[in-house]
Each structure stands twice: as structure tokens, then as C-alpha cells.
N, C-alpha and C. Protein backbone atom coordinates (compact mmCIF):
# COMPACT_ATOMS: atom_id res chain seq x y z
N UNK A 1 0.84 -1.18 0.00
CA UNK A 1 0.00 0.00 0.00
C UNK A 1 0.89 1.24 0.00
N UNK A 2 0.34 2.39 -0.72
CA UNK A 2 1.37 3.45 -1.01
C UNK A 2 0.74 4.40 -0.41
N UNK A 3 1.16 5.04 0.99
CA UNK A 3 0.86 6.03 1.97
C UNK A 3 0.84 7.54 1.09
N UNK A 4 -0.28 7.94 1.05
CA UNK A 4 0.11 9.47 0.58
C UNK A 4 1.03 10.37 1.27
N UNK A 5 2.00 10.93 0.39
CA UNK A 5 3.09 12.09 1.35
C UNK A 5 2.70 13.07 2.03
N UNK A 6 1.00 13.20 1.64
CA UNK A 6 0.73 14.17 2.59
C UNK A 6 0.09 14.03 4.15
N UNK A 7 0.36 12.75 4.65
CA UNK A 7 -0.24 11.62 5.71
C UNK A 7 0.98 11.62 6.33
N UNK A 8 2.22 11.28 4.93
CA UNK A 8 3.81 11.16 5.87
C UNK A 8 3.85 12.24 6.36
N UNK A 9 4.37 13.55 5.81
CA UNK A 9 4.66 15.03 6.28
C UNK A 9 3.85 14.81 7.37
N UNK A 10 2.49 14.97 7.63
CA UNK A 10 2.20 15.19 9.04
C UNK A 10 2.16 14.33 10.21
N UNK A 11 2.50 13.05 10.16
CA UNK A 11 3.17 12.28 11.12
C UNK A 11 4.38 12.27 11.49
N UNK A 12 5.13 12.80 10.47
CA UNK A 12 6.78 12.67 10.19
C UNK A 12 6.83 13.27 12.10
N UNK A 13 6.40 14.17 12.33
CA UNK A 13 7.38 15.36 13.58
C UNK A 13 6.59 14.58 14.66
N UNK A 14 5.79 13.70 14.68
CA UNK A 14 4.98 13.26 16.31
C UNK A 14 5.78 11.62 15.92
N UNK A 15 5.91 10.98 14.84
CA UNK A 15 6.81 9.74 14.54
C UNK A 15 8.08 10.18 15.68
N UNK A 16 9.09 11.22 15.10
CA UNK A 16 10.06 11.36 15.42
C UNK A 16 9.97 11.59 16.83
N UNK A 17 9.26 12.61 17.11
CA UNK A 17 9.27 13.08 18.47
C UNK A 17 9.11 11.79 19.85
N UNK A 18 8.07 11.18 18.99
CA UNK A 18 8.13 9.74 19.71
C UNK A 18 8.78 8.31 19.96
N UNK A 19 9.61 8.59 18.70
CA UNK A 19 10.58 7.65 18.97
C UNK A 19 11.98 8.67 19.72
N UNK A 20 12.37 9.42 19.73
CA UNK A 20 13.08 10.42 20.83
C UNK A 20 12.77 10.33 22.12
N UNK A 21 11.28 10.24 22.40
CA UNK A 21 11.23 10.11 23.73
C UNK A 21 11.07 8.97 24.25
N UNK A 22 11.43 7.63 23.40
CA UNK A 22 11.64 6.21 24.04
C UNK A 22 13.42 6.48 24.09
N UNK A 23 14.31 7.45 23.72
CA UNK A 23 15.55 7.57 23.95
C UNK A 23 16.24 7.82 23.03
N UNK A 24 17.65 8.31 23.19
CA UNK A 24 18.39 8.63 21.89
C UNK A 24 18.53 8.01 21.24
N UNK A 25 19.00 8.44 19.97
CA UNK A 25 19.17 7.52 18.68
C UNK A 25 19.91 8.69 17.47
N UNK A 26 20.19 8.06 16.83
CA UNK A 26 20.86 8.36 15.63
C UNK A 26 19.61 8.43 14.18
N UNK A 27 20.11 8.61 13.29
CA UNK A 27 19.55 8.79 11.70
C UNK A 27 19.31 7.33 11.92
N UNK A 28 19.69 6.80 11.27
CA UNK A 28 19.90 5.44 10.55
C UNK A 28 18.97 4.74 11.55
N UNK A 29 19.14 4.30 12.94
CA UNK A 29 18.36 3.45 13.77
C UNK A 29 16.59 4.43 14.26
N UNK A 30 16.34 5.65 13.65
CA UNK A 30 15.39 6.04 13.57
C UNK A 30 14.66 5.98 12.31
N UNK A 31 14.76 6.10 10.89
CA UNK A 31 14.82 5.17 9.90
C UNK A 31 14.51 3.65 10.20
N UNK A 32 15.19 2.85 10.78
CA UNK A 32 14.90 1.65 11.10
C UNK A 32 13.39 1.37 12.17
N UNK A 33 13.38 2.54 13.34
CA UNK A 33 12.37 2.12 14.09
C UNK A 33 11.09 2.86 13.67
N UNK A 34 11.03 3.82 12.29
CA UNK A 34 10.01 3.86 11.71
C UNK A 34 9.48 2.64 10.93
N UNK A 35 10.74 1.85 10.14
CA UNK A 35 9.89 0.82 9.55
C UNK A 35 9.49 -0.59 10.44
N UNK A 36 10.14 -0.16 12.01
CA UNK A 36 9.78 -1.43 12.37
C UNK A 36 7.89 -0.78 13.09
N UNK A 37 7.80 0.14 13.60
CA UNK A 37 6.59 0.47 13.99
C UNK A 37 5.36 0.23 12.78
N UNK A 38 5.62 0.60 11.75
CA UNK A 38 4.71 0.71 10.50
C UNK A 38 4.60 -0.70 9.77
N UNK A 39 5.42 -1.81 10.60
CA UNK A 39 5.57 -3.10 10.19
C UNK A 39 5.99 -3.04 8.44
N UNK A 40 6.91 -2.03 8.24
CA UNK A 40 7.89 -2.09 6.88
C UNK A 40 7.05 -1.24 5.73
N UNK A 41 5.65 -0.32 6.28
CA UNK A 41 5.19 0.23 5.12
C UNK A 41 5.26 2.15 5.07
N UNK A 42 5.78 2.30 5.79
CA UNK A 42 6.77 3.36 5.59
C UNK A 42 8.15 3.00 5.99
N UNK A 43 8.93 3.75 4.59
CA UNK A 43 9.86 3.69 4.01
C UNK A 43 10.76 5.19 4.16
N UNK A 44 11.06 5.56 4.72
CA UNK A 44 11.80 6.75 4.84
C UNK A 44 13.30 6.78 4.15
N UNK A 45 13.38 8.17 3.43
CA UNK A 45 14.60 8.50 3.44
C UNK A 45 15.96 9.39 4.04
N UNK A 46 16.64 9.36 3.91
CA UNK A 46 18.08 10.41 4.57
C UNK A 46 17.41 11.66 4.48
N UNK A 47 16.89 11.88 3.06
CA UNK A 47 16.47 12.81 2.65
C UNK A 47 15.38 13.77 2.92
N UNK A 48 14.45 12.89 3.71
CA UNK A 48 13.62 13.61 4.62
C UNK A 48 13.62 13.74 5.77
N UNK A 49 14.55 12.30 6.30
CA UNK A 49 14.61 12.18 7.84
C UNK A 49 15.53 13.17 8.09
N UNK A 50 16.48 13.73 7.82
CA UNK A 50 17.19 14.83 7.88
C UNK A 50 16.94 16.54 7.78
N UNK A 51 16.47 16.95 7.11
CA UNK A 51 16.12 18.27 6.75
C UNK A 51 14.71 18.19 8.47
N UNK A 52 14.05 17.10 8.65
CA UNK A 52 12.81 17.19 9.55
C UNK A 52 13.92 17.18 10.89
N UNK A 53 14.75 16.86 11.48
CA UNK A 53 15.53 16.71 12.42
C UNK A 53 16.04 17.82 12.60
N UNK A 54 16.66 18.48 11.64
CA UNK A 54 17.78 19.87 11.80
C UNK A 54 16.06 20.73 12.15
N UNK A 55 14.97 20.82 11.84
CA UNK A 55 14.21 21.93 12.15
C UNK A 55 13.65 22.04 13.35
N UNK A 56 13.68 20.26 13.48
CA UNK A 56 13.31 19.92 15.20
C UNK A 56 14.46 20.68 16.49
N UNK A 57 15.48 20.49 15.53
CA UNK A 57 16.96 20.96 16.71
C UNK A 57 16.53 22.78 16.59
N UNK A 58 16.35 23.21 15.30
CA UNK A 58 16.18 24.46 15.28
C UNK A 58 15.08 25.15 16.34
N UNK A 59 13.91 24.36 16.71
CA UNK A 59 13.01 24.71 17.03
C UNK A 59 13.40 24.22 18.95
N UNK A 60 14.04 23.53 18.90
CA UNK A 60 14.81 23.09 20.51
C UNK A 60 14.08 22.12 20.95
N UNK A 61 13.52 21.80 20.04
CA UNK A 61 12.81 20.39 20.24
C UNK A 61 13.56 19.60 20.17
N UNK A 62 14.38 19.06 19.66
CA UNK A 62 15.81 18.01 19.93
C UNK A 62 17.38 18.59 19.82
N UNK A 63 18.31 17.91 20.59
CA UNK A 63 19.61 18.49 20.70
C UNK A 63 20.50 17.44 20.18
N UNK A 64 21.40 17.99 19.60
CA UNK A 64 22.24 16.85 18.98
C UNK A 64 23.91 16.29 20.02
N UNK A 65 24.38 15.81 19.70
CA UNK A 65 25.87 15.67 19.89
C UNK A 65 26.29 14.57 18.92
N UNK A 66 27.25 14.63 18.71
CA UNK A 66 28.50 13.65 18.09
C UNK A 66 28.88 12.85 19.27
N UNK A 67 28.58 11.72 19.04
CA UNK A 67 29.10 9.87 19.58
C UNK A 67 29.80 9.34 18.78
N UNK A 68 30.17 8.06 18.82
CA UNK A 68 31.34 6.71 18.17
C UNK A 68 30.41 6.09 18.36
N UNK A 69 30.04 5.37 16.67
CA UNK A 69 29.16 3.95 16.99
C UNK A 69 30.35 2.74 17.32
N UNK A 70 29.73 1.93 17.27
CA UNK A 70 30.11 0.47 18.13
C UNK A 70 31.52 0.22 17.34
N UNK A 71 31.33 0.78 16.00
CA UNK A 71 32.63 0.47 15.02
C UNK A 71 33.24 1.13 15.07
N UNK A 72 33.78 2.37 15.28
CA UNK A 72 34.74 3.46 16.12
C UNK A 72 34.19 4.88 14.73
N UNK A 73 32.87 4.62 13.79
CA UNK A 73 32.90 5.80 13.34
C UNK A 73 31.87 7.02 14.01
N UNK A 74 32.20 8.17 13.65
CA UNK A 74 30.97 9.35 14.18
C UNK A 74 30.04 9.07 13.95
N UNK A 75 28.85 9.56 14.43
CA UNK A 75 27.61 9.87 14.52
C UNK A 75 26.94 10.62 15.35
N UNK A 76 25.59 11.32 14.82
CA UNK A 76 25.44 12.20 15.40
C UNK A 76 24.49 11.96 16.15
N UNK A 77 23.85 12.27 17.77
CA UNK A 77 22.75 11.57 18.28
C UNK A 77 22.29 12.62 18.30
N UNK A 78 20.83 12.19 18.60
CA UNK A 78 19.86 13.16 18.56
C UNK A 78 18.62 13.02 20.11
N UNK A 79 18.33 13.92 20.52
CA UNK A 79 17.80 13.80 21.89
C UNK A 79 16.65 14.64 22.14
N UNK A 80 15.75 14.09 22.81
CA UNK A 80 14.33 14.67 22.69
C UNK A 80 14.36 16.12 24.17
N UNK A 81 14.16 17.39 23.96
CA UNK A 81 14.33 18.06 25.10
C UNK A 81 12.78 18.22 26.01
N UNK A 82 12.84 19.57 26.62
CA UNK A 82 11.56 19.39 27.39
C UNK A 82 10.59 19.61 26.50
N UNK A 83 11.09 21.14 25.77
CA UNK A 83 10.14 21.81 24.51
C UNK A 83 9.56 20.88 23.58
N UNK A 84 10.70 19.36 22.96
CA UNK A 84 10.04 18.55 22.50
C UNK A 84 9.27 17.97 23.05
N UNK A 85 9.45 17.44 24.25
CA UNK A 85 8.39 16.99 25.18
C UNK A 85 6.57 17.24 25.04
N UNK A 86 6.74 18.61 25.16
CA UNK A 86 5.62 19.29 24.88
C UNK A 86 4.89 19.48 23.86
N UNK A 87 6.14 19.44 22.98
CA UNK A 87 5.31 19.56 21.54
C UNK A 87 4.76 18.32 21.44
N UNK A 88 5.75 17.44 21.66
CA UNK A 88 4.77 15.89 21.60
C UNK A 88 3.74 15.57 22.03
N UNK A 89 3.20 16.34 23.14
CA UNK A 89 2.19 15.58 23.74
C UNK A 89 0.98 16.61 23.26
N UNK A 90 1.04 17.95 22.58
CA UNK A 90 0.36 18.74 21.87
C UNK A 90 0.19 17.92 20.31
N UNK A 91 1.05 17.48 20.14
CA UNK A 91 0.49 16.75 18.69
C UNK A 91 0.07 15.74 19.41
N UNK A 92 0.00 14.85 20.23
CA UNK A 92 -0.87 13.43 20.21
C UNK A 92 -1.84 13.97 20.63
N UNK A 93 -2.32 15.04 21.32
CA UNK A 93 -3.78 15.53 21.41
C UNK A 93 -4.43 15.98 20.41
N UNK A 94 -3.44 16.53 19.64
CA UNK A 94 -4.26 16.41 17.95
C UNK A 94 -4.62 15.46 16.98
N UNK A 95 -4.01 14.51 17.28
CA UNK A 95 -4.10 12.93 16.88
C UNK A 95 -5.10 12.32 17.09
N UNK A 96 -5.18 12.45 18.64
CA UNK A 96 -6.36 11.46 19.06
C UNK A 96 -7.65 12.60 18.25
N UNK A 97 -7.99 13.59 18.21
CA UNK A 97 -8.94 14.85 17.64
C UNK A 97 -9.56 13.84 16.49
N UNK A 98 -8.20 14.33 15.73
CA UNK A 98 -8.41 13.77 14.56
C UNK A 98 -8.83 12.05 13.96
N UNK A 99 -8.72 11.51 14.84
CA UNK A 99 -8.67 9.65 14.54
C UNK A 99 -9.50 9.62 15.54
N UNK A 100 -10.11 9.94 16.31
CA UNK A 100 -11.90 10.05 16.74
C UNK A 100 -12.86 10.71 15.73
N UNK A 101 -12.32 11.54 14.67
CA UNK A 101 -13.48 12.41 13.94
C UNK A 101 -13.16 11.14 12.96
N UNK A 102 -11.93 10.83 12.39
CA UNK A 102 -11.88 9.92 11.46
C UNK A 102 -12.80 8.56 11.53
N UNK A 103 -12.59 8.26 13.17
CA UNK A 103 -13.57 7.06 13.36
C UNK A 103 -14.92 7.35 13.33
N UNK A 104 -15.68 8.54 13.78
CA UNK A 104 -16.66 8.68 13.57
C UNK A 104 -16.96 9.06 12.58
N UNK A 105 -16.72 9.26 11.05
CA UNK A 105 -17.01 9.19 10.29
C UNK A 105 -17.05 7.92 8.98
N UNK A 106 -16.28 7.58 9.59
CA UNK A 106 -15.92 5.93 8.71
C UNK A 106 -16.85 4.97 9.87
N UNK A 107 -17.37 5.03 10.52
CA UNK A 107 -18.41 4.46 10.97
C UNK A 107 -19.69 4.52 10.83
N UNK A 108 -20.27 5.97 10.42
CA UNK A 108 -21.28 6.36 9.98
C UNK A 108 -21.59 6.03 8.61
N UNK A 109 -20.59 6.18 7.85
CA UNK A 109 -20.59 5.73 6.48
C UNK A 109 -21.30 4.70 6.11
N UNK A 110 -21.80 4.10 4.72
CA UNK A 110 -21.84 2.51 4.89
C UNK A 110 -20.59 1.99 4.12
N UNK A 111 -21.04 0.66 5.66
CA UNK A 111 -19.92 -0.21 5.78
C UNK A 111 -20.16 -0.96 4.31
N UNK A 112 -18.71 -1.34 3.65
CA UNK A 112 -18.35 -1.71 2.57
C UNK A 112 -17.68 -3.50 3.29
N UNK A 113 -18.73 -4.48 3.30
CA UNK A 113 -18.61 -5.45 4.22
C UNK A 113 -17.45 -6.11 3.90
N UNK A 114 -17.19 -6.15 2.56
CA UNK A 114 -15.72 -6.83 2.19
C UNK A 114 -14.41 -5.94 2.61
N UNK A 115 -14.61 -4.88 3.01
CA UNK A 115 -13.77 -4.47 3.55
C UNK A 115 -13.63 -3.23 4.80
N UNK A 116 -13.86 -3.93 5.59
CA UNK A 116 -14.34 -2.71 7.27
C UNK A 116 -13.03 -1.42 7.04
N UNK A 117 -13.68 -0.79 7.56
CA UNK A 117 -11.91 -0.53 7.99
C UNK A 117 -11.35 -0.88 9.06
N UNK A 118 -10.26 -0.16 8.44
CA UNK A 118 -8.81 -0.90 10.08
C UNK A 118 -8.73 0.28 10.94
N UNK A 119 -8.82 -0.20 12.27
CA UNK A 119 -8.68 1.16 12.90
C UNK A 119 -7.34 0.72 13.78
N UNK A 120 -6.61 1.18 13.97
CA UNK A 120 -5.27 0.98 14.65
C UNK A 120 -6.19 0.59 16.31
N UNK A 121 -5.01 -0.07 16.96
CA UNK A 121 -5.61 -0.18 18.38
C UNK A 121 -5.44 0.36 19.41
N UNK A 122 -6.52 0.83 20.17
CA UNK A 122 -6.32 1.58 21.04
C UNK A 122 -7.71 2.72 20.75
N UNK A 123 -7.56 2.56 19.22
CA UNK A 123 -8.34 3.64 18.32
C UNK A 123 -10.13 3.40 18.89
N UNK A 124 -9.80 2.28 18.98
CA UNK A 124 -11.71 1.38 18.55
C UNK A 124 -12.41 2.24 19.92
């Protein structure tokens, strides 16, 4: 299934923010724990996961430093602050907003029996 980019863009900063506040991490293993959350159907690149990170640091929502991975090269970690904190928990209140109006409307609808929808869990 091919996620519209305009679904990615606005998960992209509550994705990140939330995998930050299970702990630091780097590019590459945040990349990885997007496709392990989405069970492999978002696909991220350098190319976005990057430019969205430097605006997060800009905004003091995350702080960086330079570490040594396990193999003795640089990398840069990235760390969720308080401001991110906050912002995070201001976007999951917009989340839940939104995926309650979503459910109540895809419920009202008629149901298309061969295919319900999926509501993530927690959602129902």
C-alpha cells in the first residue's frame, strides 16, 4: 500500500518526536524504528529524515551531539528536550482529535462489508 506524502509530512514530527522520547538515537536506527513500527510500510529516506531533524533541533525540540558507533565511526545523536516533550504531547492531542473524527465518520458511512476498515488499536 502506497501512503500518501501528505499523511507522511504530518506524522513525520509526532513519529520522530516519539521515537526520541523512548531515547536517543541516531539517523539510521530512527529510519529503522520507523519501519519497524509501520511493520515495513513506511519507508523513509536520509532525505527527509534529515532536513525534519535539523528543524526539530532548530526549534529546541531536539539536541544533537556527536558519539562513536560500536565500530569506532561518528555519529550524530539526537535527543528529545523538554520543549520537545511538549510539543509531543500537543500533537498526540491532535491525533487522538483527529482519529476520533476519522472514526466517527468511517463508521457512519456505509460499511463496505468486504472491507471494514482498520482502525489501529487503542483507536476502537
Amino acid at each position: 500500500m502506497r501512503i500518501d506524502k501528505d499523511l507522511v509530512a504530518a506524522s513525520a514530527t509526532p513519529l520522530v518526536l516519539g521515537i526520541l522520547a523512548e531515547g536517543e538515537s541516531y539517523g539510521y536506527a530512527i529510519l529503522k524504528r520507523v519501519g519497524e513500527l509501520s511493520d515495513g510500510r513506511l519507508q523513509w529516506t536520509d532525505g527527509m529524515l534529515y532536513p525534519l531533524l535539523h528543524r526539530l533541533e532548530r526549534l529546541g525540540h531536539v539536541e544533537a551531539s556527536w558519539g562513536v558507533s560500536d565500530v569506532g565511526r561518528r555519529r550524530k545523536h539526537y535527543a528529545i528536550t523538554a520543549s520537545g516533550r511538549a510539543a509531543l504531547a500537543e500533537r498526540q492531542d491532535q491525533w487522538v482529535v483527529v482519529a476520533e473524527a476519522l472514526q466517527r465518520v468511517w463508521h457512519s458511512a456505509q460499511p463496505d462489508p468486504a472491507r471494514p476498515p482498520r482502525l489501529a488499536e487503542g483507536w476502537a
